[in-house]
PDB file of N, CA and C in Angstrom:
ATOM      1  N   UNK A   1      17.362 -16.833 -27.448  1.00  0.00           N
ATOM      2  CA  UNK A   1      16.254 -15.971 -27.023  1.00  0.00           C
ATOM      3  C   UNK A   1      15.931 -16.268 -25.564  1.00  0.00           C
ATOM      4  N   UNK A   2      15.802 -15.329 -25.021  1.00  0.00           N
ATOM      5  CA  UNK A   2      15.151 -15.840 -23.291  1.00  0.00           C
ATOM      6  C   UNK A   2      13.305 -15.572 -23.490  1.00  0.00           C
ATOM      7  N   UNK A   3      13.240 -15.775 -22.438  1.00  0.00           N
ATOM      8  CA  UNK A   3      11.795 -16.028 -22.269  1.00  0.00           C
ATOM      9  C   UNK A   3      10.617 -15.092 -21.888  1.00  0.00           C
ATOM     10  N   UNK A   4      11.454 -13.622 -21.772  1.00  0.00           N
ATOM     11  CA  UNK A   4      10.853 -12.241 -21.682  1.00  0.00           C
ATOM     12  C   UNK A   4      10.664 -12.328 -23.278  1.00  0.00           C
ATOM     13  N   UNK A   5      11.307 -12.261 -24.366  1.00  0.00           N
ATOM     14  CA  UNK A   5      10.934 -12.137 -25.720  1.00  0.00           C
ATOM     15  C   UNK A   5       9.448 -13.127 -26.180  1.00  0.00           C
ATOM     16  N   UNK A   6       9.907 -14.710 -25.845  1.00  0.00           N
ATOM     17  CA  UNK A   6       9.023 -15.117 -26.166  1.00  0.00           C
ATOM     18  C   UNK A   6       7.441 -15.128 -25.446  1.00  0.00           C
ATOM     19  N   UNK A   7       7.597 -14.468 -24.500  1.00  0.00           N
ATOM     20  CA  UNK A   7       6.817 -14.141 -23.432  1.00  0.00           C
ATOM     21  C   UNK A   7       5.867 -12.852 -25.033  1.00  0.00           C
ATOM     22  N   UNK A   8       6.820 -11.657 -25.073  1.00  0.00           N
ATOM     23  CA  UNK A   8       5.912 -10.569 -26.258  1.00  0.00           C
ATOM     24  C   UNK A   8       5.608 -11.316 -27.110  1.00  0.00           C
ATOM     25  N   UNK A   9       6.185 -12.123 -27.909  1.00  0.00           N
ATOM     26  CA  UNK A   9       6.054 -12.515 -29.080  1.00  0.00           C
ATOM     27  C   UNK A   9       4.790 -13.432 -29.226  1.00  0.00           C
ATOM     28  N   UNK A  10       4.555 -13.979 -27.852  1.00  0.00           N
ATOM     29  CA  UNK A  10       3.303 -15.053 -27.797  1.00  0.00           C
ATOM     30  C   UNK A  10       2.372 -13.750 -27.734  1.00  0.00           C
ATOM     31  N   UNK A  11       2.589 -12.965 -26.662  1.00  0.00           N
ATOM     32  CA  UNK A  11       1.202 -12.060 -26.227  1.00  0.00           C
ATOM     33  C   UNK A  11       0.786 -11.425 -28.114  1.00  0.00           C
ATOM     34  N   UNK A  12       1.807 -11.165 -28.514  1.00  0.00           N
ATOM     35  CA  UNK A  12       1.272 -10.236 -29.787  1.00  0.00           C
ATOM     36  C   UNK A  12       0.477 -11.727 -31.066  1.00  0.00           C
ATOM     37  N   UNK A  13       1.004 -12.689 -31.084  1.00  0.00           N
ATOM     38  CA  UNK A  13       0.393 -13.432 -31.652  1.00  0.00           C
ATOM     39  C   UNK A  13      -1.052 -14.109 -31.315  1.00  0.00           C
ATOM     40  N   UNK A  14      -1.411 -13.925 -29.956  1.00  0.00           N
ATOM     41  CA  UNK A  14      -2.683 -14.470 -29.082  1.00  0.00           C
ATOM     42  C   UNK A  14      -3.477 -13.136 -29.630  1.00  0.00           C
ATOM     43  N   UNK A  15      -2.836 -11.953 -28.948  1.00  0.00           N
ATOM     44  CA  UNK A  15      -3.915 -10.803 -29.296  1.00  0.00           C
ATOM     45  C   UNK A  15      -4.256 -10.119 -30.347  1.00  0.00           C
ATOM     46  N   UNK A  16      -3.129 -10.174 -31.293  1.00  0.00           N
ATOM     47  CA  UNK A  16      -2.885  -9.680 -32.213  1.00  0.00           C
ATOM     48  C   UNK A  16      -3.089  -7.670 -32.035  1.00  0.00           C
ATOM     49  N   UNK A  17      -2.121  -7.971 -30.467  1.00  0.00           N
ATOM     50  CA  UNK A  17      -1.942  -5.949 -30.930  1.00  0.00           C
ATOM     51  C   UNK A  17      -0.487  -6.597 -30.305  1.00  0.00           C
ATOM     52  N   UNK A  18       0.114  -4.779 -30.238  1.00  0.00           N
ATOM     53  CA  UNK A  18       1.550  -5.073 -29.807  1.00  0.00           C
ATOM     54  C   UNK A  18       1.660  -4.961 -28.645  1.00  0.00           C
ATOM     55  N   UNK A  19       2.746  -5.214 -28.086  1.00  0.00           N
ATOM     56  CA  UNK A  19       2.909  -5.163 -26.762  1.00  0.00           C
ATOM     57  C   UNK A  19       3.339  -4.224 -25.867  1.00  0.00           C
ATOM     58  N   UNK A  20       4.186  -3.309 -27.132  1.00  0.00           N
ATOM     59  CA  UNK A  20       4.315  -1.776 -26.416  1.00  0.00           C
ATOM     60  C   UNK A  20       4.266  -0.466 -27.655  1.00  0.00           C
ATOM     61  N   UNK A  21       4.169   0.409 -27.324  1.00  0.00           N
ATOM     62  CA  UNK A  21       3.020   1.329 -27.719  1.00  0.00           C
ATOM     63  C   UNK A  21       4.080   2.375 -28.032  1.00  0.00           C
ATOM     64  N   UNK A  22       4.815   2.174 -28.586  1.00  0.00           N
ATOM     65  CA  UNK A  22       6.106   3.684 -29.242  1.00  0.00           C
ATOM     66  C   UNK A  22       6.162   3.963 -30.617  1.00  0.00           C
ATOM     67  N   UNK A  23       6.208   4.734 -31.450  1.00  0.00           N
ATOM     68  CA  UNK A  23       6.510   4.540 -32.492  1.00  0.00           C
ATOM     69  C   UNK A  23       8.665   4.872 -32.774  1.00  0.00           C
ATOM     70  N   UNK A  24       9.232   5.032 -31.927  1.00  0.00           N
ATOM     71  CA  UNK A  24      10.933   5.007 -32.160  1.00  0.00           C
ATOM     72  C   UNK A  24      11.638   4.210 -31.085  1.00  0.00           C
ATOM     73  N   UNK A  25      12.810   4.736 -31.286  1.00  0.00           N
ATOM     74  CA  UNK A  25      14.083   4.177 -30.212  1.00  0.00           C
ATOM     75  C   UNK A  25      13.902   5.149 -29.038  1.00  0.00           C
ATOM     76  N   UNK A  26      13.697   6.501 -29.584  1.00  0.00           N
ATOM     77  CA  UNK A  26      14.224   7.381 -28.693  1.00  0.00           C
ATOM     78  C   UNK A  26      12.803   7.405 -27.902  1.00  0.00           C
ATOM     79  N   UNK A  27      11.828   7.079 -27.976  1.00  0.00           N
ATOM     80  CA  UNK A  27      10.301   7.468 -27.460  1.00  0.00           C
ATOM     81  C   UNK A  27      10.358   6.162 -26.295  1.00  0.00           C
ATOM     82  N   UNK A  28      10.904   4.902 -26.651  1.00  0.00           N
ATOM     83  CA  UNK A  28      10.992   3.490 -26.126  1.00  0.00           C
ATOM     84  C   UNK A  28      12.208   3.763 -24.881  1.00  0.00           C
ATOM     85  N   UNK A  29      13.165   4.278 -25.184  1.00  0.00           N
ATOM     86  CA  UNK A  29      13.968   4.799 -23.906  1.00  0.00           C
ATOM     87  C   UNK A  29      13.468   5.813 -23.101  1.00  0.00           C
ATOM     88  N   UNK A  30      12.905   6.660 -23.580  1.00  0.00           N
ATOM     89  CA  UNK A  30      12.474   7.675 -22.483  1.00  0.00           C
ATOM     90  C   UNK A  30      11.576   6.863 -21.352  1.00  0.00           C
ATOM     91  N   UNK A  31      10.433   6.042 -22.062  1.00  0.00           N
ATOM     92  CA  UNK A  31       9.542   5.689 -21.486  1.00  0.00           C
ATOM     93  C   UNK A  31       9.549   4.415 -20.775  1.00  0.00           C
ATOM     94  N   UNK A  32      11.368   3.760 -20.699  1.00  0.00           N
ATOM     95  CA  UNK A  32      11.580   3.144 -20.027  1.00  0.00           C
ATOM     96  C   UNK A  32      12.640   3.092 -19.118  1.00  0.00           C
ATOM     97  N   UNK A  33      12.977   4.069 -19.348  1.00  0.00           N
ATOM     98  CA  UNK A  33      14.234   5.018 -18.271  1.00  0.00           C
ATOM     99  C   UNK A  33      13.484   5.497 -17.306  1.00  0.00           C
ATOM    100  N   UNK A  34      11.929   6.229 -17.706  1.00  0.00           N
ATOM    101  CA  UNK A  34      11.606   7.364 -16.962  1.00  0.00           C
ATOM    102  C   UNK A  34      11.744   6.235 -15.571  1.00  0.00           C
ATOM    103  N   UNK A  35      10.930   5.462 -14.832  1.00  0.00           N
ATOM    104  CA  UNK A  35       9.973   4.657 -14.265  1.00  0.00           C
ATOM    105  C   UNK A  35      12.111   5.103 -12.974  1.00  0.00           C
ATOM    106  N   UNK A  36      12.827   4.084 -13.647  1.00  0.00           N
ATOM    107  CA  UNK A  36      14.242   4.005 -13.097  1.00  0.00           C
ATOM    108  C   UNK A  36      14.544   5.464 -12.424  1.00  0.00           C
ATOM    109  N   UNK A  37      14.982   6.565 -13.371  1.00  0.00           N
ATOM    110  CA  UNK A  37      15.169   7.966 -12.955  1.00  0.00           C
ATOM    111  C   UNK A  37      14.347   7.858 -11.849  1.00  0.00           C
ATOM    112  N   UNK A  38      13.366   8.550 -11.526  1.00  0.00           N
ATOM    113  CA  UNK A  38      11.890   8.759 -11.325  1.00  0.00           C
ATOM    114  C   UNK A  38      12.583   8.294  -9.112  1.00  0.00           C
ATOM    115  N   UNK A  39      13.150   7.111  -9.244  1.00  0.00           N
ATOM    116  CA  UNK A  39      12.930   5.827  -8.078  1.00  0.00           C
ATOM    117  C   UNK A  39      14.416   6.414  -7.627  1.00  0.00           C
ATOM    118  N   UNK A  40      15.468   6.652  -9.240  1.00  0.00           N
ATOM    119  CA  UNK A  40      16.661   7.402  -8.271  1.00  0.00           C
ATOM    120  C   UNK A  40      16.430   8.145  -7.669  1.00  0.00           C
ATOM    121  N   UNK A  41      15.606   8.833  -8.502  1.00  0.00           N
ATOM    122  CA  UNK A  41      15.746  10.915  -7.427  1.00  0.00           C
ATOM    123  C   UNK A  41      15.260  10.666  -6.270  1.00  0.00           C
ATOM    124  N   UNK A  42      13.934   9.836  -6.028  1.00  0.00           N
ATOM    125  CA  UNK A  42      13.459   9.694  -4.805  1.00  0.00           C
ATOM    126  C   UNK A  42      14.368   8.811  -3.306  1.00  0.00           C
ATOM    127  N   UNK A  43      15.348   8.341  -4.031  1.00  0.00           N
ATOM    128  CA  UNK A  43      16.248   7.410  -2.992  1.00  0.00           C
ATOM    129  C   UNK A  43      17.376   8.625  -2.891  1.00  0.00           C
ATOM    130  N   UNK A  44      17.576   9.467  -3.758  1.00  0.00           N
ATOM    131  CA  UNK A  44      18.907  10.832  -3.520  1.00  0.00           C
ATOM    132  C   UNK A  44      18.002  11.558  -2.645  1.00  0.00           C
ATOM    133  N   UNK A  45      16.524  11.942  -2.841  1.00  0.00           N
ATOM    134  CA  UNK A  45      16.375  13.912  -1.959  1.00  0.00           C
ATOM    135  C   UNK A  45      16.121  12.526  -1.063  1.00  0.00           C
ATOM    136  N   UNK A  46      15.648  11.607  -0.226  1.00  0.00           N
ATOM    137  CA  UNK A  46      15.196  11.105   1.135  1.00  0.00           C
ATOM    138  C   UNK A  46      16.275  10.708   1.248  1.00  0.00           C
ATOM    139  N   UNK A  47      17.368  10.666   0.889  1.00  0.00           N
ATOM    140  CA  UNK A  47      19.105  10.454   1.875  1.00  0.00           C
ATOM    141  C   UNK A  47      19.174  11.236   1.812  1.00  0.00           C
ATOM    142  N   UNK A  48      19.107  12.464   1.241  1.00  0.00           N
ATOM    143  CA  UNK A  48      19.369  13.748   2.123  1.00  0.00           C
ATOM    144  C   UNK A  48      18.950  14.261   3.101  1.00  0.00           C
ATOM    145  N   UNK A  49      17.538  13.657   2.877  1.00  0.00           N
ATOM    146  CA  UNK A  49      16.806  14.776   4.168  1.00  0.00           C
ATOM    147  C   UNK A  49      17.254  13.656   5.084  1.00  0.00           C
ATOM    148  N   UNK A  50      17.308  13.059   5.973  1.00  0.00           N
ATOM    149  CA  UNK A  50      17.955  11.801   6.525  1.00  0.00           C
ATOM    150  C   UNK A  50      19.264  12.672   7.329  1.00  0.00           C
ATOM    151  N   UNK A  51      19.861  13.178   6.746  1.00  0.00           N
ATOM    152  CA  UNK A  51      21.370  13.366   7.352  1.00  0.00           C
ATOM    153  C   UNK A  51      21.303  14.864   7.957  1.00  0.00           C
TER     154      UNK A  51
END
């Protein structure tokens, strides 16, 4: 285990809520892809306008 896990696993046992807020797989990727996508597009259209 690394220490990002035990890092949730303490927070949810101290607070007793969870640590992230999805109910699926597919809801947990969107909402952690988006943030990534989001930072590409903005590094693709400002190298474009650039050239």
């Amino acid at each position: 285990a690394d220490l990002w896990s035990v890092g949730a696993i303490s927070f949810q046992l101290v607070t007793w809520k969870n640590t992230f807020h999805w109910n699926n797989q597919i809801q947990a990727t969107a909402l952690l892809a988006l943030p990534a996508v989001v930072i590409m597009l903005k590094f693709i259209c400002f190298g474009s306008v650039l050239r």
